[in-house]
N, C-alpha and C. Protein backbone atom coordinates (compact mmCIF):
# COMPACT_ATOMS: atom_id res chain seq x y z
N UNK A 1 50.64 60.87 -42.65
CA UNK A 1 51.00 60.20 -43.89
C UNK A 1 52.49 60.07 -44.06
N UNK A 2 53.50 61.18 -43.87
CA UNK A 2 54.76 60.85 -43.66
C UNK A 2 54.93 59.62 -42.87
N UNK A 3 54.51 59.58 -42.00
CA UNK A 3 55.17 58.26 -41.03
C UNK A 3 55.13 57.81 -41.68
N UNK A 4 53.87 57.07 -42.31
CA UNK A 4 53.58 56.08 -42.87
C UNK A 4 55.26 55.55 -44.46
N UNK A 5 55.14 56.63 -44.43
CA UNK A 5 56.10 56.73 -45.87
C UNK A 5 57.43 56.06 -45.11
N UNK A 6 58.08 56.97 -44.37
CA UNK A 6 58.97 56.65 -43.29
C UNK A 6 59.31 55.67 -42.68
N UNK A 7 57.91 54.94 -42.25
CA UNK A 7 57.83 53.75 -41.72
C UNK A 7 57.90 52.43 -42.51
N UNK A 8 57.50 52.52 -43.58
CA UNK A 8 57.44 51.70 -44.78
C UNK A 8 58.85 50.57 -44.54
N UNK A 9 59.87 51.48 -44.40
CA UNK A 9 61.42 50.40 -44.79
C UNK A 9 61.82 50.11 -43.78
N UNK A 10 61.13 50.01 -42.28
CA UNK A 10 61.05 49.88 -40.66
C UNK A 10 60.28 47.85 -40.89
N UNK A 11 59.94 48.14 -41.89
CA UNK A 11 59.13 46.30 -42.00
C UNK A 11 60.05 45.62 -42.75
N UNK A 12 59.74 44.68 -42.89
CA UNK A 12 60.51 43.70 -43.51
C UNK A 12 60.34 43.04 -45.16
N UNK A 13 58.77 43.64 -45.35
CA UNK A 13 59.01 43.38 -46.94
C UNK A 13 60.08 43.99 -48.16
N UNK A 14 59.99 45.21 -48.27
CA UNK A 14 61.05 45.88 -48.92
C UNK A 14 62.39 45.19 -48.88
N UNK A 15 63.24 45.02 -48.24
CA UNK A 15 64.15 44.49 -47.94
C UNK A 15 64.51 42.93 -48.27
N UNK A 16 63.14 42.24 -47.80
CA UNK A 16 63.08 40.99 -48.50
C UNK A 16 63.00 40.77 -50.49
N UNK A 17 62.16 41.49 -50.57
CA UNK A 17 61.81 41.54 -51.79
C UNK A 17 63.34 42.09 -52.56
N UNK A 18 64.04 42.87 -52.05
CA UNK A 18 65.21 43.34 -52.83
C UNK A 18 66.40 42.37 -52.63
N UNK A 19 66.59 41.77 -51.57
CA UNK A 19 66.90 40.67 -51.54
C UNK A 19 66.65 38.85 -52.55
N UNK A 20 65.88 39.11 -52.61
CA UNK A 20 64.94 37.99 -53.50
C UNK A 20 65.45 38.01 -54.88
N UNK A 21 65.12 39.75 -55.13
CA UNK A 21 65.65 39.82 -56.78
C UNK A 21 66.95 40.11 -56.67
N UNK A 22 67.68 40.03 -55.66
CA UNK A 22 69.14 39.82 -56.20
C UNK A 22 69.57 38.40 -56.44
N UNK A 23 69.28 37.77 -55.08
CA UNK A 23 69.37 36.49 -54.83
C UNK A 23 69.27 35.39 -55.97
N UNK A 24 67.96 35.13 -56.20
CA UNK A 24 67.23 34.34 -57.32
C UNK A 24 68.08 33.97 -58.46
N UNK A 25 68.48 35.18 -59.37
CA UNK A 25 69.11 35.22 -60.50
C UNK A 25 70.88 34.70 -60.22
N UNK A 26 71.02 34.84 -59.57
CA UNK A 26 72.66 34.84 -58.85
C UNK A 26 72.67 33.04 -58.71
N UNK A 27 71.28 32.90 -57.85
CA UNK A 27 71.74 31.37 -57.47
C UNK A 27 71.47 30.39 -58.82
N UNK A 28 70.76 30.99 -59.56
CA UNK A 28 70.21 30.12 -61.17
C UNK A 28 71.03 30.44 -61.91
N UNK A 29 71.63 31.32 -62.11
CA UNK A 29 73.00 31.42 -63.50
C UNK A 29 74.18 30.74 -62.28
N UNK A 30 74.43 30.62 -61.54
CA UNK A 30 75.58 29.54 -60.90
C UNK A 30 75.05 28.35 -61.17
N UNK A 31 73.76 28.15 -60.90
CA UNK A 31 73.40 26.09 -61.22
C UNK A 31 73.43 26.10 -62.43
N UNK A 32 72.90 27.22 -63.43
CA UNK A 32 73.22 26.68 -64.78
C UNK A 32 75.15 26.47 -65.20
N UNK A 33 75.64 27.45 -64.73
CA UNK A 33 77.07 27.38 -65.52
C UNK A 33 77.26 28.42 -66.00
N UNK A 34 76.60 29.75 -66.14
CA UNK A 34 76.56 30.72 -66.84
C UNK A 34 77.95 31.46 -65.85
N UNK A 35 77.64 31.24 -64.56
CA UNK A 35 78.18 32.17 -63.63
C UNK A 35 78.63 31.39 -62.59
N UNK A 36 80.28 31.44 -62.39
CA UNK A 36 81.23 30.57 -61.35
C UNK A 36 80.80 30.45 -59.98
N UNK A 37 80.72 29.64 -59.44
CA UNK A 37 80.63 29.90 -57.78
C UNK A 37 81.07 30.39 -57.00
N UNK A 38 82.49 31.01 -57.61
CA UNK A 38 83.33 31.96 -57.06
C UNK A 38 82.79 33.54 -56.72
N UNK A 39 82.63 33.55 -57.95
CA UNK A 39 81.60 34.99 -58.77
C UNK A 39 80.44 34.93 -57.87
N UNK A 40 79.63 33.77 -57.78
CA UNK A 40 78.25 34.05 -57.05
C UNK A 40 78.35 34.52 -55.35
N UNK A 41 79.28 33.30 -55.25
CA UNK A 41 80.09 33.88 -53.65
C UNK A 41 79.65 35.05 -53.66
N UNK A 42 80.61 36.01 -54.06
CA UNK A 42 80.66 37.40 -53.53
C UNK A 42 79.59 38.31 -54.08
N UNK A 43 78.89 37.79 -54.92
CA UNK A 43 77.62 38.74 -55.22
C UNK A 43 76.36 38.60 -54.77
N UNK A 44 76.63 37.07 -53.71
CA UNK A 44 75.45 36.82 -52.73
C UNK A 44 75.60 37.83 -51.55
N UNK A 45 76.82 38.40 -51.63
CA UNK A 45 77.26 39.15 -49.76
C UNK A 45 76.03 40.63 -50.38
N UNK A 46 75.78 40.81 -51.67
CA UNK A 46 74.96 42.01 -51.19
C UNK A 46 73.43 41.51 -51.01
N UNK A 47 72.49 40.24 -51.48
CA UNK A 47 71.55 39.89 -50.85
C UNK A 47 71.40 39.83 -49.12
N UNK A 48 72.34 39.09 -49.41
CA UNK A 48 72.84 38.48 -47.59
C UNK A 48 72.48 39.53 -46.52
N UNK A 49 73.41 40.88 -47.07
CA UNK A 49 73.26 41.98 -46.22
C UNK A 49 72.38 42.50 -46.32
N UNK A 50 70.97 42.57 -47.62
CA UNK A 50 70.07 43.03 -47.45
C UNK A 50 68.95 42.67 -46.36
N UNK A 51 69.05 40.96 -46.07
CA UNK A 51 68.28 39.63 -45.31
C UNK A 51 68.73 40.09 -44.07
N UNK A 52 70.17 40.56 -43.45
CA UNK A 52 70.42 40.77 -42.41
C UNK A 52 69.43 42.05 -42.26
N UNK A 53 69.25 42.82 -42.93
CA UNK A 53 68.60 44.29 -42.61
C UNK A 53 67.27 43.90 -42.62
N UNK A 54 66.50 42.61 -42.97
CA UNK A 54 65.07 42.38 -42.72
C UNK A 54 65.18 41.86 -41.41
N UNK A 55 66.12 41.39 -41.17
CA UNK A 55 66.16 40.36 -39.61
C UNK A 55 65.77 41.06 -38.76
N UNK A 56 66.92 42.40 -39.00
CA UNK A 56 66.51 43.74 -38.10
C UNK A 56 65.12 44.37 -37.92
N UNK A 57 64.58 44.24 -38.91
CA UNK A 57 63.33 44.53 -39.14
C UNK A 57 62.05 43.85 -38.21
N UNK A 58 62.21 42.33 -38.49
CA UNK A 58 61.62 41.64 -37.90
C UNK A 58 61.12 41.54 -36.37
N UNK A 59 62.08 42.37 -35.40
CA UNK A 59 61.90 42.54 -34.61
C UNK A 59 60.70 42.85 -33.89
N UNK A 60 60.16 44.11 -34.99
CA UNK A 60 58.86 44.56 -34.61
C UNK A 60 57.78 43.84 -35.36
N UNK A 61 57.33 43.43 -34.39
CA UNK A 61 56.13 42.72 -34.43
C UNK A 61 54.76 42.74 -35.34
N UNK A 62 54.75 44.22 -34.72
CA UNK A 62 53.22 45.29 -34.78
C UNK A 62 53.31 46.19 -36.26
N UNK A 63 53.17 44.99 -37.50
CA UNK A 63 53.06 46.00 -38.58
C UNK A 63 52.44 46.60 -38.72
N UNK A 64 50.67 46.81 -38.58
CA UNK A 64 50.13 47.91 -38.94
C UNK A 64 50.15 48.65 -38.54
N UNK A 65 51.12 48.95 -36.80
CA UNK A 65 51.39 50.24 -36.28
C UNK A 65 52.44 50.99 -36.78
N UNK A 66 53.10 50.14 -37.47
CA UNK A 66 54.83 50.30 -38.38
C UNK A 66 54.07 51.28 -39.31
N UNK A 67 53.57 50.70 -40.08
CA UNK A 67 52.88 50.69 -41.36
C UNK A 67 52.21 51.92 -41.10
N UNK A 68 51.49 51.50 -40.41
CA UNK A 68 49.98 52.55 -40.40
C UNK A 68 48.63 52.39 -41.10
N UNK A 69 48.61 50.72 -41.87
CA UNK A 69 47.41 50.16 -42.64
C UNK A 69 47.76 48.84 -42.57
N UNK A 70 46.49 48.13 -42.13
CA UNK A 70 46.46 46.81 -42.00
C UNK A 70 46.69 46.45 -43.60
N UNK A 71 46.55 46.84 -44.50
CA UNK A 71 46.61 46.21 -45.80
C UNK A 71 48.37 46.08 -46.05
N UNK A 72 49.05 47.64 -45.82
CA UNK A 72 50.30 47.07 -45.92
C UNK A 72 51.03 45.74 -45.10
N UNK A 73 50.44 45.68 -43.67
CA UNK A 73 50.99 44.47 -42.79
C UNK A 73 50.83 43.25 -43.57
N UNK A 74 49.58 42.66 -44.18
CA UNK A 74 48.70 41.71 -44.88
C UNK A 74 49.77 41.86 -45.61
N UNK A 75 49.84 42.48 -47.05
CA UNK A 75 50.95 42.43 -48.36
C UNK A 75 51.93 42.32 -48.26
N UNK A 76 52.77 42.68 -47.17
CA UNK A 76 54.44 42.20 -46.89
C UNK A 76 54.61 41.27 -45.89
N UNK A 77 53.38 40.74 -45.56
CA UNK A 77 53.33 39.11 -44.96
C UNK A 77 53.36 37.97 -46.30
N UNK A 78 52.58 38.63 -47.78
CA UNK A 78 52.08 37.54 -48.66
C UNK A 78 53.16 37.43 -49.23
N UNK A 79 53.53 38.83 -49.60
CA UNK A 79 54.95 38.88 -50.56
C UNK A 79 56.40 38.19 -49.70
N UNK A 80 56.08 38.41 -48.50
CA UNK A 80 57.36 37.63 -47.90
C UNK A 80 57.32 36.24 -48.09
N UNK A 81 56.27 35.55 -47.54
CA UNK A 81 55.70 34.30 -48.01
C UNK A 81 56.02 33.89 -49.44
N UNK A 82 55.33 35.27 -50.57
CA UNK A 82 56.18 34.45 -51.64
C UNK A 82 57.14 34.63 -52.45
N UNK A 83 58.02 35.18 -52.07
CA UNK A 83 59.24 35.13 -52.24
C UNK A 83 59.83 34.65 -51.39
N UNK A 84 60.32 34.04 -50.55
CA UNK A 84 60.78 32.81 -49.98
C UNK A 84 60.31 31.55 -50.68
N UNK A 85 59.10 31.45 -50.79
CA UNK A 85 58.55 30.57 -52.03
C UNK A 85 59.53 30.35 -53.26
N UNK A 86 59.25 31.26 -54.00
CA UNK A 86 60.14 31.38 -55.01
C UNK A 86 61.41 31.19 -54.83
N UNK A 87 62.47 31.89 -54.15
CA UNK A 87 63.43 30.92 -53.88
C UNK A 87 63.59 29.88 -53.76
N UNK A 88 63.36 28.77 -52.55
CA UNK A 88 63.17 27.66 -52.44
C UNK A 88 62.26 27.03 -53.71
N UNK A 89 61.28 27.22 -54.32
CA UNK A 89 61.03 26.75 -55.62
C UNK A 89 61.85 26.79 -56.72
N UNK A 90 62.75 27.54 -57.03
CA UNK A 90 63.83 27.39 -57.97
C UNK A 90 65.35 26.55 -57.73
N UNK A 91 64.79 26.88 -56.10
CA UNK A 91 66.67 26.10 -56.24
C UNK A 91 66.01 24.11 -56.23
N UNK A 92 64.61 23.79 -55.51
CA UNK A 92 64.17 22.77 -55.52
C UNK A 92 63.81 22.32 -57.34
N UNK A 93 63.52 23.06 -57.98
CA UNK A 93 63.29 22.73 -59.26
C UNK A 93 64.85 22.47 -59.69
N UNK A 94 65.19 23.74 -59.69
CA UNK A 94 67.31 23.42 -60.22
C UNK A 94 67.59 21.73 -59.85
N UNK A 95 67.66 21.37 -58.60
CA UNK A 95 67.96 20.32 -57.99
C UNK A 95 67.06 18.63 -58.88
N UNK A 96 66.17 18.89 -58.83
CA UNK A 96 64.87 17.98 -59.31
C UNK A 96 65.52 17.95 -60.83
N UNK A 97 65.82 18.93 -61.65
CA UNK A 97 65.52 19.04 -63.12
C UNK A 97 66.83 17.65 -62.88
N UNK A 98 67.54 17.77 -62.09
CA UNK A 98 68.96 17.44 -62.77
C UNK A 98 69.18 15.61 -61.99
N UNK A 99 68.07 15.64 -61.39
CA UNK A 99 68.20 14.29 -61.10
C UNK A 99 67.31 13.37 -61.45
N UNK A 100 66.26 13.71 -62.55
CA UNK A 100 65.14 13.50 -63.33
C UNK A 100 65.62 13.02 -64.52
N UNK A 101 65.25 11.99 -65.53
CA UNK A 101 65.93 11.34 -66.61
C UNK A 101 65.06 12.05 -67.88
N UNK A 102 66.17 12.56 -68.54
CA UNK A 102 65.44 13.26 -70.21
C UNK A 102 64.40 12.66 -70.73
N UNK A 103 63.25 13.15 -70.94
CA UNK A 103 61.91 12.73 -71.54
C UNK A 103 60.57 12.64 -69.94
N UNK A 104 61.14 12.90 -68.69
CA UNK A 104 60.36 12.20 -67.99
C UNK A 104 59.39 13.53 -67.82
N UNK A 105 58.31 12.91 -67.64
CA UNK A 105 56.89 13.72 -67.62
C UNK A 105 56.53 14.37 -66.59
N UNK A 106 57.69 14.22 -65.92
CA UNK A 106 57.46 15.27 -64.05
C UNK A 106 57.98 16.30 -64.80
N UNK A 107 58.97 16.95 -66.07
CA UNK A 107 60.08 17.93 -66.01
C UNK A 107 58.95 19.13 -66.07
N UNK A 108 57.73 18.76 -66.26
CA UNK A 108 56.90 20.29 -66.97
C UNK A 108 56.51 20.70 -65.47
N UNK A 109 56.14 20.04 -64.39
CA UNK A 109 55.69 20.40 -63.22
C UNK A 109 56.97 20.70 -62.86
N UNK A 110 58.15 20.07 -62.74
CA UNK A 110 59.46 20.79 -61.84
C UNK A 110 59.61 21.94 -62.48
N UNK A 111 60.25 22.24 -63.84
CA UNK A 111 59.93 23.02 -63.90
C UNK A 111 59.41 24.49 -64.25
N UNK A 112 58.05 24.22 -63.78
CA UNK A 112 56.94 25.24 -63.55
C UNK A 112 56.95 25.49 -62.02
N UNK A 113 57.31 24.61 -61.36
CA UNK A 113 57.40 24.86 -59.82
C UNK A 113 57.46 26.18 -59.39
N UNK A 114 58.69 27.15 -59.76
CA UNK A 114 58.86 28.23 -59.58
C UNK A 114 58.06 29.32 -59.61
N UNK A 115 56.78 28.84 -60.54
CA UNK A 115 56.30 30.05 -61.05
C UNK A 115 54.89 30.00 -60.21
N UNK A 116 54.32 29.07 -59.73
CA UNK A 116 53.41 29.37 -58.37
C UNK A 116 53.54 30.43 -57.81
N UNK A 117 54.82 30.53 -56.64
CA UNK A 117 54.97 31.27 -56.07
C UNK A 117 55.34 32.76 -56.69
N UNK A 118 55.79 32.63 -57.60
CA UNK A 118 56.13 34.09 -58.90
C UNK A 118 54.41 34.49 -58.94
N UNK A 119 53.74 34.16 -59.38
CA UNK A 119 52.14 34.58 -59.81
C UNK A 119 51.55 34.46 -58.31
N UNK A 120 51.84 34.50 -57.33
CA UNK A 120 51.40 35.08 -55.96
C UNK A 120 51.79 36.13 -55.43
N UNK A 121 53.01 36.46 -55.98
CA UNK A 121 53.51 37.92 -56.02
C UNK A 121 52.43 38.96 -56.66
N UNK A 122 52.25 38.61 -57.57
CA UNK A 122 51.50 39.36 -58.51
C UNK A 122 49.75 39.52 -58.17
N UNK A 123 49.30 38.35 -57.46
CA UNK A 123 48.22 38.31 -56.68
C UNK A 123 48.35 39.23 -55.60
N UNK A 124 49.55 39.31 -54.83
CA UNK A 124 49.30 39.49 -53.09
C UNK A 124 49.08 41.50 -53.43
N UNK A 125 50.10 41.92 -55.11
CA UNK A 125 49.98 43.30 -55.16
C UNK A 125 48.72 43.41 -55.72
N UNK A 126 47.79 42.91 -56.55
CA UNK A 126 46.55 43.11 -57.23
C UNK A 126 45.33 42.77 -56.05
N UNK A 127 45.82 42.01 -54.67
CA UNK A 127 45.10 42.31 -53.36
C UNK A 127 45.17 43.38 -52.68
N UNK A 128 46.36 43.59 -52.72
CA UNK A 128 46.88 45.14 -51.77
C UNK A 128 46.27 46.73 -51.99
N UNK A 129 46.13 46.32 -53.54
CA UNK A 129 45.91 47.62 -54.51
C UNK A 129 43.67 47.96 -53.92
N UNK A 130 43.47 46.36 -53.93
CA UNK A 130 42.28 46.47 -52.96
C UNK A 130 41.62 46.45 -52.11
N UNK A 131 42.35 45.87 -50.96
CA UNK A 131 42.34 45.90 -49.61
C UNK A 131 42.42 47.84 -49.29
N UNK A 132 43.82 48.09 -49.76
CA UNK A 132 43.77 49.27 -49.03
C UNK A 132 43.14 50.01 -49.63
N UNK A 133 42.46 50.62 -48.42
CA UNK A 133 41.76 52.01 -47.98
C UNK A 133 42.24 53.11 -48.02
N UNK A 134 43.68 53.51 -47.88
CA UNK A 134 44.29 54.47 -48.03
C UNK A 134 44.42 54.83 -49.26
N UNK A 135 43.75 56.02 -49.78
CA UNK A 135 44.49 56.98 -51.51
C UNK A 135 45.71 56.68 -51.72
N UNK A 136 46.19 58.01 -50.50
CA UNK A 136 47.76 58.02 -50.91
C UNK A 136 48.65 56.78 -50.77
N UNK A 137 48.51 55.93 -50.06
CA UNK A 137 49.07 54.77 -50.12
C UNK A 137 48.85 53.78 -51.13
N UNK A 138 47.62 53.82 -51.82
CA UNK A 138 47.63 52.98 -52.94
C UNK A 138 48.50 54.03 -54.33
N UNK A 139 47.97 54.99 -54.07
CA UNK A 139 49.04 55.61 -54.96
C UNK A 139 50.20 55.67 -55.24
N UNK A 140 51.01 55.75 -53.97
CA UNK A 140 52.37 55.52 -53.94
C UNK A 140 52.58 53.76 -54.23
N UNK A 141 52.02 52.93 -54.23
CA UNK A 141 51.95 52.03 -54.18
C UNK A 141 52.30 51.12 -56.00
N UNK A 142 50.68 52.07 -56.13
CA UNK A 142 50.92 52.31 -57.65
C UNK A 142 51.92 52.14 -58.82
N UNK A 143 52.62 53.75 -58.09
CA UNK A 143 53.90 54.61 -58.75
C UNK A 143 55.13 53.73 -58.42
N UNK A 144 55.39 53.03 -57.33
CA UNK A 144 56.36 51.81 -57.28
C UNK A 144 56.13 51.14 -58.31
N UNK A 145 54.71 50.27 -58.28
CA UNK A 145 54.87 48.92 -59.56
C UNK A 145 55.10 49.71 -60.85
N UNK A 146 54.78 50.69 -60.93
CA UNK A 146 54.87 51.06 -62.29
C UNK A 146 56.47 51.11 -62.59
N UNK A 147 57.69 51.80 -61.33
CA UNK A 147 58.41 52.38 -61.76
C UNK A 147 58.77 50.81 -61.82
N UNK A 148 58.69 49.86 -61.38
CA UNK A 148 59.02 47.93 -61.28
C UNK A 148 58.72 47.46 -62.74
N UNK A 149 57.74 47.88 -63.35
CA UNK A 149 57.20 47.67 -64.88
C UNK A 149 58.23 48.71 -65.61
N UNK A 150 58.36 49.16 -65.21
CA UNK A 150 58.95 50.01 -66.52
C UNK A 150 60.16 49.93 -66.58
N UNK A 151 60.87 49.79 -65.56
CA UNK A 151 62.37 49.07 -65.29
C UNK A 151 62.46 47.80 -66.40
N UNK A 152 61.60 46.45 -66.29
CA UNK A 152 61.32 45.51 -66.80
C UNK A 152 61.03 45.27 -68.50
N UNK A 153 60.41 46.82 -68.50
CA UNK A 153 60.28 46.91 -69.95
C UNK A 153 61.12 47.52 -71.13
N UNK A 154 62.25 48.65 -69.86
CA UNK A 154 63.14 49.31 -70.96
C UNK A 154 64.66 48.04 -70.76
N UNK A 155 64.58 47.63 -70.18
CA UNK A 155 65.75 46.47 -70.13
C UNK A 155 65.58 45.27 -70.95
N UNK A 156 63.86 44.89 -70.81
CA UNK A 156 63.66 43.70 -72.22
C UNK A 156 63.52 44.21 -73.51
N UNK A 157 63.14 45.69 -73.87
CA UNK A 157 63.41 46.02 -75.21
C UNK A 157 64.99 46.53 -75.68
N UNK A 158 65.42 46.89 -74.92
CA UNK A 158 67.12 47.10 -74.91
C UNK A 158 67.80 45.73 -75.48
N UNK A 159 67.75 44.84 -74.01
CA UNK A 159 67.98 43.75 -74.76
C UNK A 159 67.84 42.79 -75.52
N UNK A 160 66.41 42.76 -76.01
CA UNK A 160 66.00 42.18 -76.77
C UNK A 160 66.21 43.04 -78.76
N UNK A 161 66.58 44.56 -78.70
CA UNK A 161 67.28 44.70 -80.00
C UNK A 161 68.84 44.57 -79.50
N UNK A 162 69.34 44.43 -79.17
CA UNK A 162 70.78 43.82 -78.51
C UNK A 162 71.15 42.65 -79.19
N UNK A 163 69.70 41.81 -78.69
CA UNK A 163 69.95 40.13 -79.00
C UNK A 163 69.80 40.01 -80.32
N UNK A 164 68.76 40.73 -80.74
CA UNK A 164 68.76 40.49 -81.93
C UNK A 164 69.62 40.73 -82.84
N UNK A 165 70.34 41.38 -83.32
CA UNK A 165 71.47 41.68 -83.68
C UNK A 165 72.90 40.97 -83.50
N UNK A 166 72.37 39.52 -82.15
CA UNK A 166 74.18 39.31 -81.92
C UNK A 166 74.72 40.06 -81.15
N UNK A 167 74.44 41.04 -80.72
CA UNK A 167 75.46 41.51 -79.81
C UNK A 167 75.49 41.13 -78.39
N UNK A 168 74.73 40.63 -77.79
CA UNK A 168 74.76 39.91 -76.55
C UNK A 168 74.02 38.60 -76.10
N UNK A 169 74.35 38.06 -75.85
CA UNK A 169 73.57 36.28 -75.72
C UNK A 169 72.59 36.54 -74.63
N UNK A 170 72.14 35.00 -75.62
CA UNK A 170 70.04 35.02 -74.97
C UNK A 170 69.94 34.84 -73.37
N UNK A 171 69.20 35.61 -72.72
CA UNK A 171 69.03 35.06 -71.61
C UNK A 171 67.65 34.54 -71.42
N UNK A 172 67.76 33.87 -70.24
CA UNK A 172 66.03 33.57 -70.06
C UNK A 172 64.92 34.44 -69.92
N UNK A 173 63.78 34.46 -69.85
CA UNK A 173 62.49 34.94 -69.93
C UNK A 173 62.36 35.35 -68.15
N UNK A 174 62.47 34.32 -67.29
CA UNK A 174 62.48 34.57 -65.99
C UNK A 174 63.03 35.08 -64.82
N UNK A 175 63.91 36.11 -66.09
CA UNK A 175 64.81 37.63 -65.25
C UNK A 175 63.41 38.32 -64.81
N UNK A 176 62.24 38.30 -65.77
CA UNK A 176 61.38 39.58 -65.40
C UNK A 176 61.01 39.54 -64.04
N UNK A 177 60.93 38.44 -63.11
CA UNK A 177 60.03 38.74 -61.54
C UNK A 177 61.57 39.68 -60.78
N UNK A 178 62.30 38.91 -60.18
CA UNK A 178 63.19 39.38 -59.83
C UNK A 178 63.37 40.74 -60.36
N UNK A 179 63.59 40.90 -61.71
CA UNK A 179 63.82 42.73 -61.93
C UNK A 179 62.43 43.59 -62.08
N UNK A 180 61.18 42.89 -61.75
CA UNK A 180 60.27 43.57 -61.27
C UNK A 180 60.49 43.66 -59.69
N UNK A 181 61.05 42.75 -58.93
CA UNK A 181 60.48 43.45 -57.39
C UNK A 181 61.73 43.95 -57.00
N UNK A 182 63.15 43.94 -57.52
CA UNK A 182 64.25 45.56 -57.29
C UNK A 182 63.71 46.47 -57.66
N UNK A 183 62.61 46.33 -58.80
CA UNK A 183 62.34 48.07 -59.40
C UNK A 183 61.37 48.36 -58.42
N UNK A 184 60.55 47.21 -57.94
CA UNK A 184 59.54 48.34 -56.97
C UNK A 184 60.33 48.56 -55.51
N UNK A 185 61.27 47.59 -55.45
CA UNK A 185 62.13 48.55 -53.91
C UNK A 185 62.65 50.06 -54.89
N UNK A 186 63.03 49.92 -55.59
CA UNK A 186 63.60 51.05 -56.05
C UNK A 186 62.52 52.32 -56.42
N UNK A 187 61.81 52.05 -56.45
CA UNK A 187 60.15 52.63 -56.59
C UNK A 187 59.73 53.11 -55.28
N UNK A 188 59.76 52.40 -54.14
CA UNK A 188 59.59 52.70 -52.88
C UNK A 188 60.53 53.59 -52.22
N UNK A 189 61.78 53.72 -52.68
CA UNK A 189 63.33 53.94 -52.30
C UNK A 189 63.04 55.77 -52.61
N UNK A 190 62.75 55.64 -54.27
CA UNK A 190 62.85 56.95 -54.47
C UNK A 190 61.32 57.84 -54.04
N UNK A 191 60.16 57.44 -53.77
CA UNK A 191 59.20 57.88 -53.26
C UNK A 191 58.87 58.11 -52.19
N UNK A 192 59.91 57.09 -51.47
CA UNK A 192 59.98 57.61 -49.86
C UNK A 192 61.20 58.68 -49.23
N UNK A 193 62.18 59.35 -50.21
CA UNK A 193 62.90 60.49 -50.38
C UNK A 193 62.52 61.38 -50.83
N UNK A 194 61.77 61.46 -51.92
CA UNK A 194 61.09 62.22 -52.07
C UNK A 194 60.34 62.89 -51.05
N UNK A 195 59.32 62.17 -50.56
CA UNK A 195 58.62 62.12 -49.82
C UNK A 195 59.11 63.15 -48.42
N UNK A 196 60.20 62.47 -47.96
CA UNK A 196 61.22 63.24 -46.67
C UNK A 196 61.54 64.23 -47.38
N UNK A 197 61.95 64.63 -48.23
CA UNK A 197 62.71 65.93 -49.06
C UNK A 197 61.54 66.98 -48.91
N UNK A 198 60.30 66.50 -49.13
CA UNK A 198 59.17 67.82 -49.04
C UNK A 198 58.76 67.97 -47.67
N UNK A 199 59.22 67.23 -46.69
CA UNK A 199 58.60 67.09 -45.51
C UNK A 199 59.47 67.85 -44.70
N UNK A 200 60.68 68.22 -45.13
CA UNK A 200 62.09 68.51 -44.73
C UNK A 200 61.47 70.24 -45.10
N UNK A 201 60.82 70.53 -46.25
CA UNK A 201 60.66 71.85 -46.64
C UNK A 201 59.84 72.79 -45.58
């Protein structure tokens, strides 16, 4: 079962996925105007370097030997799939919204574009959670999305009595995917130290 834990950040989903939610938000507050291109520049170099560390990843082939469960290989094939999705769906919607004339009846499909691939995320973990066979792996699995939810939830009630009040301007609704899948790398991050820390005992 250690390996398995161990092996986990040897694949390429984790990495993608933390990548994704940096990425995403960085490249949509630059197309809006919120955030300079200057600024985005250099706060893309820490996605970038995360993508370089999946590349590395990629190498190996043989996830469920990585892994140690065909269900994890399956779920960080879907989730890679859609999040790359999602990227490319937002920057293709960004692009579309702005060359589309005010009132036109494509704007609700552009965009919504994005959010296909966002609600396949959410599918590929509500597959995973049943595919696998493994306890402890759905457990730990679990204890990630949760710590991904709960990240999501003390940051939208924070800021949302924040906003209310005036003290900090509105942002969009569609921070939540992105700061759901850093919290579950970060979910994975601290459960798989954990994890080595007792194994170490």
């Amino acid at each position: 079962m250690m390996a398995h834990t161990q092996n986990l950040w040897k694949t390429p989903g984790p990495w993608f996925g933390l990548a994704t939610g940096l990425g995403a938000p960085i490249i949509a507050l630059a197309s809006a105007g919120v955030l300079s291109w200057g600024w985005a520049a250099a706060l893309l170099a820490i996605p970038v370097a995360l993508v370089v560390q999946m590349i590395r990843t990629i190498r190996n082939n043989d996830l469920p030997a990585v892994t140690g469960s065909p269900a994890v290989a399956r779920y960080t094939m879907r989730m890679m799939v859609a999040s790359f999705g999602y990227v490319v769906g937002l920057m293709v919607a960004i692009w579309l919204f702005e060359q589309l004339p005010a009132g036109s009846s494509f704007l609700y499909a552009v965009t919504l574009l994005p959010t296909v691939p966002a609600l396949a995320m959410i599918w590929a973990m509500f597959r995973y959670m049943i595919e696998e066979s493994d306890e402890y792996l759905r457990h730990r699995a679990s204890i990630a999305s949760l710590v991904g939810l709960g990240i999501v939830l003390c940051l939208g009630t924070i800021w949302g009595f924040l906003e209310t009040f005036g003290l900090v301007p509105n942002i969009f609704a569609w921070w939540v995917v992105p700061a759901w899948a850093i919290g579950l790398g970060i979910g994975q991050s601290v459960i798989g130290r954990q994890d080595n820390q007792e194994g170490d005992k």
